[in-house]
PDB file of N, CA and C in Angstrom:
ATOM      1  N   UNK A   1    -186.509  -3.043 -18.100  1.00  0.00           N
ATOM      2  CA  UNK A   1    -185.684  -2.632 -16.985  1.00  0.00           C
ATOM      3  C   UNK A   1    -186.242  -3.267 -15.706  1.00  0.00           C
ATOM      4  N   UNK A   2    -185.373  -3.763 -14.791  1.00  0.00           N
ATOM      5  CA  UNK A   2    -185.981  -4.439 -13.681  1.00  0.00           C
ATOM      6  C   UNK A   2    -185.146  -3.442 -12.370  1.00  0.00           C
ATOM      7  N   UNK A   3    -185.651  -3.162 -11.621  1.00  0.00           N
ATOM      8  CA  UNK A   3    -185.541  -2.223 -10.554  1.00  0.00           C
ATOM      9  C   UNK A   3    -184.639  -2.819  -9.578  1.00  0.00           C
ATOM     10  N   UNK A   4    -185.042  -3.910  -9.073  1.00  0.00           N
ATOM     11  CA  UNK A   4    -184.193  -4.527  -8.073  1.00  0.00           C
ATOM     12  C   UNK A   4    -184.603  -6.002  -8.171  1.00  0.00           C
ATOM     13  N   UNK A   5    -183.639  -6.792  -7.660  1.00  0.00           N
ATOM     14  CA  UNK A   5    -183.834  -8.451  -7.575  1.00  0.00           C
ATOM     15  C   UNK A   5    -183.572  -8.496  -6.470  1.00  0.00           C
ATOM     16  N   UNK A   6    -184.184  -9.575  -5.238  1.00  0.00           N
ATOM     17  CA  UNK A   6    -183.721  -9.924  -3.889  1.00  0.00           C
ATOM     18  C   UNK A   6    -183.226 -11.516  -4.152  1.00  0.00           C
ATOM     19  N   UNK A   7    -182.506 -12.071  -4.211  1.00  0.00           N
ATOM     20  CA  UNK A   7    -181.746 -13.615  -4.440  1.00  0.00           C
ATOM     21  C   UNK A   7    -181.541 -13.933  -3.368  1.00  0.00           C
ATOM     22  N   UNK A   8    -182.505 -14.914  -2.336  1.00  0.00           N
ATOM     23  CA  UNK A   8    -181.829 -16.073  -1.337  1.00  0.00           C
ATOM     24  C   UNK A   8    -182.230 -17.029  -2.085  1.00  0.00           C
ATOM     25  N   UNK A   9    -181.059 -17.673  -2.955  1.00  0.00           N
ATOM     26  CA  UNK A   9    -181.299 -18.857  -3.084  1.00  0.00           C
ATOM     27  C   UNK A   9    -180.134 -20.223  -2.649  1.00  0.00           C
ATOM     28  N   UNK A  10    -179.618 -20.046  -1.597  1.00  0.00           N
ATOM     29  CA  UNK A  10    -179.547 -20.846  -0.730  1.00  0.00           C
ATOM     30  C   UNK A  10    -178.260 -21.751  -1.464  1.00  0.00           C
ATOM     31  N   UNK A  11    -177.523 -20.837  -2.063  1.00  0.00           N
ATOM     32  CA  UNK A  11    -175.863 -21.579  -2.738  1.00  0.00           C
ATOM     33  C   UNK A  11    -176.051 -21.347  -3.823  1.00  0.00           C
ATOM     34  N   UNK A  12    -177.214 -21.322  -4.437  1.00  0.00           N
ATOM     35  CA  UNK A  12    -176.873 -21.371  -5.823  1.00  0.00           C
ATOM     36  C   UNK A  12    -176.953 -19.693  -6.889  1.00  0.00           C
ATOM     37  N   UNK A  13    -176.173 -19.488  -6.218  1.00  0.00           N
ATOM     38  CA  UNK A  13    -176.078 -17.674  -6.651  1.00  0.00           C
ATOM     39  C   UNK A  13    -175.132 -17.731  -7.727  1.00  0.00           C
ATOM     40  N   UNK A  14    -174.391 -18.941  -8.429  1.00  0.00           N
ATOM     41  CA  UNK A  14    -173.344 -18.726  -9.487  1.00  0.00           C
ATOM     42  C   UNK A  14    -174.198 -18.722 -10.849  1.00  0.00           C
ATOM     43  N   UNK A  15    -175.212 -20.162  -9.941  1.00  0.00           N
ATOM     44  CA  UNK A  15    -176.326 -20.638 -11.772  1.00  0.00           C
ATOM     45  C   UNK A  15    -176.725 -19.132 -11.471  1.00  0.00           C
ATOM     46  N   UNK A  16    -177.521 -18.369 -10.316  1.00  0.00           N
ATOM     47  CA  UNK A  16    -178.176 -17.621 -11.218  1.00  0.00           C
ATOM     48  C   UNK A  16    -177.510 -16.440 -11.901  1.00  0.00           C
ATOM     49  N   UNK A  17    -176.223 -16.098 -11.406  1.00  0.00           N
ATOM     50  CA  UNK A  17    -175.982 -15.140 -11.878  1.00  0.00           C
ATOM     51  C   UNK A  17    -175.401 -15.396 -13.326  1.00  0.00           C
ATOM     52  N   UNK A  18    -174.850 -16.795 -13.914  1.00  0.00           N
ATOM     53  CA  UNK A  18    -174.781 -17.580 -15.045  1.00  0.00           C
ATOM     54  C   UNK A  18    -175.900 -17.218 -16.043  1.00  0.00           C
ATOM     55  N   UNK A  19    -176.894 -17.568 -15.443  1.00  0.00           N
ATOM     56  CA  UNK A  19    -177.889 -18.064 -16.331  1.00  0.00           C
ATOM     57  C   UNK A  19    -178.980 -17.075 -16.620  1.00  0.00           C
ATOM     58  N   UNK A  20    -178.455 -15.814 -15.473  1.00  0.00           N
ATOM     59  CA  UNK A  20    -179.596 -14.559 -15.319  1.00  0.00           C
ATOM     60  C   UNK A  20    -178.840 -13.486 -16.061  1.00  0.00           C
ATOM     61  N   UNK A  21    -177.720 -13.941 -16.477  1.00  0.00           N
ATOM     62  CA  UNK A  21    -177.336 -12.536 -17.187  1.00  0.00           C
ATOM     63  C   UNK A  21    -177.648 -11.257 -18.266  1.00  0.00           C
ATOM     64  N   UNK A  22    -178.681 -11.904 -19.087  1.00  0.00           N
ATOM     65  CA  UNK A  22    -179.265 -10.652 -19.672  1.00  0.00           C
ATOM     66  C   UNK A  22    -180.594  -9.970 -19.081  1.00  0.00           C
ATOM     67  N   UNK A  23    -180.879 -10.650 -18.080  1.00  0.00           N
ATOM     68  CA  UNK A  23    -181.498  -9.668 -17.204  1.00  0.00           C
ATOM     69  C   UNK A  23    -181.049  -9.076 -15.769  1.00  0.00           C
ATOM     70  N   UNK A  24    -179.988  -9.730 -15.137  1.00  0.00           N
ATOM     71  CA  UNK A  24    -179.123  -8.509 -14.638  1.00  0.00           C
ATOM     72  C   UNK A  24    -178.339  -7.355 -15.326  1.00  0.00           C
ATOM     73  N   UNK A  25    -178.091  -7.235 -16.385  1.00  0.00           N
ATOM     74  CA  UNK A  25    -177.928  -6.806 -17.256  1.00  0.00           C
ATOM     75  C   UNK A  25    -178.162  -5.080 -17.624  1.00  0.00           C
ATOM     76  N   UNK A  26    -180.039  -5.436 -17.007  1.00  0.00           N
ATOM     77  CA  UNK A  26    -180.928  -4.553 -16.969  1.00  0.00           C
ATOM     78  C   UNK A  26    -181.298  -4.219 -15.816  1.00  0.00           C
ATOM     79  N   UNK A  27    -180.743  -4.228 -14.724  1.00  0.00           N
ATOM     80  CA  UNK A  27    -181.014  -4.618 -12.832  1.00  0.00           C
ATOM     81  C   UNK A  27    -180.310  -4.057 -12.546  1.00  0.00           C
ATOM     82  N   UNK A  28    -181.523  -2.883 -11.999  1.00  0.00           N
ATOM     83  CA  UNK A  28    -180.412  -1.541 -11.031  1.00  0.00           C
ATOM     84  C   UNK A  28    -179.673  -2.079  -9.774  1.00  0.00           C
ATOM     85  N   UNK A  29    -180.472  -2.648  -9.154  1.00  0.00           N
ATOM     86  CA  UNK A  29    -179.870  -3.459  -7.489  1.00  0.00           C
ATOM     87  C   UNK A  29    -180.035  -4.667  -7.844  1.00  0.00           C
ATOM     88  N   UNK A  30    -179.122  -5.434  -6.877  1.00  0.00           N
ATOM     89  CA  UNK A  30    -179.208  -6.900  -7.037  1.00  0.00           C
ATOM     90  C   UNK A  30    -178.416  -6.940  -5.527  1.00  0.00           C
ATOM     91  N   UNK A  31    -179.381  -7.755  -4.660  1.00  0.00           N
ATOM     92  CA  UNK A  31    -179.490  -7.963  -3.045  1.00  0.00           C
ATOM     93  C   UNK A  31    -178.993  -9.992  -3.099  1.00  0.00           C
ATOM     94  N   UNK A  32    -178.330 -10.063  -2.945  1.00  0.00           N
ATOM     95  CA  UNK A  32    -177.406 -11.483  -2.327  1.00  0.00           C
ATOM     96  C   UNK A  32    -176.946 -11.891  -1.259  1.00  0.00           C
ATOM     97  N   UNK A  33    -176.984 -13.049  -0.523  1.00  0.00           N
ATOM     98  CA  UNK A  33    -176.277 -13.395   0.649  1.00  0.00           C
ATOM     99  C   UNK A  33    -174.893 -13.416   0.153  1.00  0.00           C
ATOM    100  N   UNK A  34    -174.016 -13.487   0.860  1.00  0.00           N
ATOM    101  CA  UNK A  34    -172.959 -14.153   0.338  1.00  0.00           C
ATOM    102  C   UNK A  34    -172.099 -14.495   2.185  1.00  0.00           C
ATOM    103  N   UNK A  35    -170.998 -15.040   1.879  1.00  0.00           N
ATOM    104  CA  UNK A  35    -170.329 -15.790   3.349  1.00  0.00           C
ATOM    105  C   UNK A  35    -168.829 -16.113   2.904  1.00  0.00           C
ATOM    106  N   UNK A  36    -168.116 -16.067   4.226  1.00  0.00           N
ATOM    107  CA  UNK A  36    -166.555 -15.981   4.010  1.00  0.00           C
ATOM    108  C   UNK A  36    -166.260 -17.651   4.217  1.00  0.00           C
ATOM    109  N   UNK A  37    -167.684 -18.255   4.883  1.00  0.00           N
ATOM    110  CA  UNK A  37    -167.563 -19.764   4.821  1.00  0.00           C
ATOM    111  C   UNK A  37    -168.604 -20.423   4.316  1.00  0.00           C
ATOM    112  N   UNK A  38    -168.512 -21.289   4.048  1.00  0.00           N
ATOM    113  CA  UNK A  38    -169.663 -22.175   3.339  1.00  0.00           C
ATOM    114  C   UNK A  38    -170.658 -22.539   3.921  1.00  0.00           C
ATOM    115  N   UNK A  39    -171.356 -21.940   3.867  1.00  0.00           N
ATOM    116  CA  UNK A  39    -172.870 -22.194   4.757  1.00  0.00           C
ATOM    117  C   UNK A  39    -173.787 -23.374   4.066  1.00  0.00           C
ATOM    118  N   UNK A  40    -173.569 -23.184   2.720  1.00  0.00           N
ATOM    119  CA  UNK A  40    -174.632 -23.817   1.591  1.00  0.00           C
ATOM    120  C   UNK A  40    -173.851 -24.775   0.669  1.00  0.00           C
ATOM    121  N   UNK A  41    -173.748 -25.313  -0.043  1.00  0.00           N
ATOM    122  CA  UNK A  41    -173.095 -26.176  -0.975  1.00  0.00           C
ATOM    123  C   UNK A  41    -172.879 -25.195  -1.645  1.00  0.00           C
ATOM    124  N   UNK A  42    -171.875 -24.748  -2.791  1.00  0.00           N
ATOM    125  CA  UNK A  42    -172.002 -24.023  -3.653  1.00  0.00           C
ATOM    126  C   UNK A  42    -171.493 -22.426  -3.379  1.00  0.00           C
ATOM    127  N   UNK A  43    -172.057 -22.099  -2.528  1.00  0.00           N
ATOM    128  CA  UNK A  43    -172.144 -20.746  -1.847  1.00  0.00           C
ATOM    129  C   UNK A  43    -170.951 -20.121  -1.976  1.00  0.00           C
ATOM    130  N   UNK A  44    -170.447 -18.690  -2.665  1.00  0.00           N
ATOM    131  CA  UNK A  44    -169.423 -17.648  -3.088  1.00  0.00           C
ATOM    132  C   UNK A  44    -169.249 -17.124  -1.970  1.00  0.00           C
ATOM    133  N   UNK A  45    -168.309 -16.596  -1.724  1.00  0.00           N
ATOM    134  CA  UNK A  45    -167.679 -15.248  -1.120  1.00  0.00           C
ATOM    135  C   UNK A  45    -168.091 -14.140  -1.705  1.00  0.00           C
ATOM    136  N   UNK A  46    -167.715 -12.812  -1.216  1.00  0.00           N
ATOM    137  CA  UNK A  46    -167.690 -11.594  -1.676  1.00  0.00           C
ATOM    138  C   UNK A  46    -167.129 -11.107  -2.832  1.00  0.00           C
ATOM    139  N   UNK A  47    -165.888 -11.697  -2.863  1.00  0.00           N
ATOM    140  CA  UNK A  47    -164.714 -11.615  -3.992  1.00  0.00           C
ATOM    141  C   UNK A  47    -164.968 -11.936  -5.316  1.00  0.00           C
ATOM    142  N   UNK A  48    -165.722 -13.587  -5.350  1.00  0.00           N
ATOM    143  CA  UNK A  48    -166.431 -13.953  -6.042  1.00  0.00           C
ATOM    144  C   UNK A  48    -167.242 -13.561  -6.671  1.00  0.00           C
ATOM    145  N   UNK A  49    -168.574 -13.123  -5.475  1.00  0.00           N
ATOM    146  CA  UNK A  49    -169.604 -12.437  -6.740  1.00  0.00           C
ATOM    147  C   UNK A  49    -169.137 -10.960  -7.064  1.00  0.00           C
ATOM    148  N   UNK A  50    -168.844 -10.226  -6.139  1.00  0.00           N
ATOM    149  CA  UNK A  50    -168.148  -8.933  -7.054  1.00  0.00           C
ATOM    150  C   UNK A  50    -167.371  -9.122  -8.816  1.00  0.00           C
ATOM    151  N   UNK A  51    -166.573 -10.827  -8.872  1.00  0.00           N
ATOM    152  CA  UNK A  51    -165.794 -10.762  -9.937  1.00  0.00           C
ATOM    153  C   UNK A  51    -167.126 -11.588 -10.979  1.00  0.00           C
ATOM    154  N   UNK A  52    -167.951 -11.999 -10.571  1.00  0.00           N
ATOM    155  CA  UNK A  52    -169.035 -12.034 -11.468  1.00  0.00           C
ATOM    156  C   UNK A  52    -169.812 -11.561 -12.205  1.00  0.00           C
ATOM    157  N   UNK A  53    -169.890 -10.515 -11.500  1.00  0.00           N
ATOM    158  CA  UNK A  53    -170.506  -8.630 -11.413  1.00  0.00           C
ATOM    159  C   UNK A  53    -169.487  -7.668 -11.916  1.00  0.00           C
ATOM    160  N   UNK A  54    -169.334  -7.646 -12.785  1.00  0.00           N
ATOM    161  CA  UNK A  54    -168.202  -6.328 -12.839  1.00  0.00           C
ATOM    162  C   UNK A  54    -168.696  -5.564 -13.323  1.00  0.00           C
ATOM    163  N   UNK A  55    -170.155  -4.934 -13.408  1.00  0.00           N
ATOM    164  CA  UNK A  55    -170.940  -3.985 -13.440  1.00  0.00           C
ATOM    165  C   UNK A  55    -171.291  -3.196 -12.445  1.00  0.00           C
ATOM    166  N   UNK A  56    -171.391  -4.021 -11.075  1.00  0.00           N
ATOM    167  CA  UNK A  56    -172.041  -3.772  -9.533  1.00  0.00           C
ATOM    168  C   UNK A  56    -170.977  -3.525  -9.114  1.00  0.00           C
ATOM    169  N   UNK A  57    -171.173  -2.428  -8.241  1.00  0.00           N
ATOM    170  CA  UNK A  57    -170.170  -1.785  -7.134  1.00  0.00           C
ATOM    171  C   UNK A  57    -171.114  -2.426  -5.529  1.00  0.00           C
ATOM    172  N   UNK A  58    -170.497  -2.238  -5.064  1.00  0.00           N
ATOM    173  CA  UNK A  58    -170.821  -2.775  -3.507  1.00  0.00           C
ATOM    174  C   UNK A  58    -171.524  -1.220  -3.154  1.00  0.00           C
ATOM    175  N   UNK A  59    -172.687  -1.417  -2.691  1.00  0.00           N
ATOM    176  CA  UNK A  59    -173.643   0.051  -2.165  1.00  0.00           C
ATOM    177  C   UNK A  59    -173.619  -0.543  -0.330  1.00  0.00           C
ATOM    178  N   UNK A  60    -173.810  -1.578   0.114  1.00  0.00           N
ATOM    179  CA  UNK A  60    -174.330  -1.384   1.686  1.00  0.00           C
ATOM    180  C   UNK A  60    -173.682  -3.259   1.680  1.00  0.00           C
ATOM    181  N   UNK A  61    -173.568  -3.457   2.908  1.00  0.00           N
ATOM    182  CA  UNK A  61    -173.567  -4.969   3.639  1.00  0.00           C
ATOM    183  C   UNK A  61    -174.357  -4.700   4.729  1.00  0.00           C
ATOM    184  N   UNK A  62    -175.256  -5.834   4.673  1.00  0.00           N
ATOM    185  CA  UNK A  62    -175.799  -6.220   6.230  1.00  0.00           C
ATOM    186  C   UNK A  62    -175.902  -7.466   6.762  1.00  0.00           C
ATOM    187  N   UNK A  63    -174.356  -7.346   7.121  1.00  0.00           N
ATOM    188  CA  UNK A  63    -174.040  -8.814   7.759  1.00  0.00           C
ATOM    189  C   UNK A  63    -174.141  -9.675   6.724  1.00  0.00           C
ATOM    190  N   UNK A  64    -174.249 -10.869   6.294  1.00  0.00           N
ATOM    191  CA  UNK A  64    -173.702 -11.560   5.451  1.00  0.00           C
ATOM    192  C   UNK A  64    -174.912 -11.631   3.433  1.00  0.00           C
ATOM    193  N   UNK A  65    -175.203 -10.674   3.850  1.00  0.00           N
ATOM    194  CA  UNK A  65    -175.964 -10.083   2.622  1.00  0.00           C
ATOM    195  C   UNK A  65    -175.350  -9.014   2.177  1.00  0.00           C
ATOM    196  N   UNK A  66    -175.759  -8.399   0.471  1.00  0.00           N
ATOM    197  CA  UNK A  66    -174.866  -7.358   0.339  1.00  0.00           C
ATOM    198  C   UNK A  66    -175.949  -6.582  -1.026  1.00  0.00           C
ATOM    199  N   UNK A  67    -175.710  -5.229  -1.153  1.00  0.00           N
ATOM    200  CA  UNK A  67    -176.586  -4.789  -1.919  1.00  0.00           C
ATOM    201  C   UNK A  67    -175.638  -4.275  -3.044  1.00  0.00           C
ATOM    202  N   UNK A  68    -176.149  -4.730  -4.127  1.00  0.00           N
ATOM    203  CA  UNK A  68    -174.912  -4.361  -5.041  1.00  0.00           C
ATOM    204  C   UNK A  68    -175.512  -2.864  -6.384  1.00  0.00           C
ATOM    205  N   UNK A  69    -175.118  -1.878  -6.718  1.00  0.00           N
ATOM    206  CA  UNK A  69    -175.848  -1.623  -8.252  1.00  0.00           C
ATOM    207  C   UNK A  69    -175.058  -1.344  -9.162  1.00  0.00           C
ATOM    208  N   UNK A  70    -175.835  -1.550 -10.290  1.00  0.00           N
ATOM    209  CA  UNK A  70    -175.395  -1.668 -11.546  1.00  0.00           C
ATOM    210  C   UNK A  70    -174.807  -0.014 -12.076  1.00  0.00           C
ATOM    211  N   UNK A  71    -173.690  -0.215 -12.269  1.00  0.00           N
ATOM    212  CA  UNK A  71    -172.951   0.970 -12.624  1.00  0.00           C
ATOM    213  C   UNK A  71    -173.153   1.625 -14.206  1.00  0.00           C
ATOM    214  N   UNK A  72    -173.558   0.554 -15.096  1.00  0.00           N
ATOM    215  CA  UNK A  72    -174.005   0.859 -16.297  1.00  0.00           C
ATOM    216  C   UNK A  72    -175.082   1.628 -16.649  1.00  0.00           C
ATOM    217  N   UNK A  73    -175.953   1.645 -15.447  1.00  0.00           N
ATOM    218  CA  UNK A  73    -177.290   1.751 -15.576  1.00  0.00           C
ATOM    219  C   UNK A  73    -177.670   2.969 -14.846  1.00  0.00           C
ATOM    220  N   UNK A  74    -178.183   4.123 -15.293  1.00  0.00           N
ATOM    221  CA  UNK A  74    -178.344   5.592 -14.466  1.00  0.00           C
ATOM    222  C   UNK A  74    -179.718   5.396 -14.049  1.00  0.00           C
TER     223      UNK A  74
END
C-alpha cells in the first residue's frame, strides 16, 4: 500500500500514470499538476487525468495542482 505520491513531472503525467498503474492502484492520494493550457509538452488537463483515474475523485485544487484519492481504497 502506498499512502500518497507527489508527481511534478513536468508533462509527462500520461507515461506515468500508463506505466504506474499497478501501483496507483494501491495509492490512497495521488497529488498532480495539471493546466487548462499547455505549459509542458505533453501536459493534460483536468478532464483528462480525472478520465485516466476513474478510481480518484477530486479531494482539493491548489491552483493548477490537484489532490486526487482513490475511492477503492478505505
Amino acid at each position: 500500500m502506498v499512502d500518497f505520491i507527489w508527481a511534478d513531472v513536468q508533462g509527462a503525467e500520461v507515461d506515468l500514470i500508463q506505466g504506474g498503474q499497478q501501483t496507483l492502484a494501491k495509492t490512497r492520494y495521488f497529488y498532480t499538476e495539471y493546466s487548462s493550457e499547455e505549459l509542458y509538452e505533453g501536459q493534460i488537463n483536468l478532464a483528462t487525468l480525472l478520465k485516466l483515474l476513474p478510481d480518484f475523485k477530486l479531494v482539493y485544487r491548489f491552483g493548477g495542482d490537484v489532490l486526487l484519492k482513490n475511492q477503492r481504497l478505505k
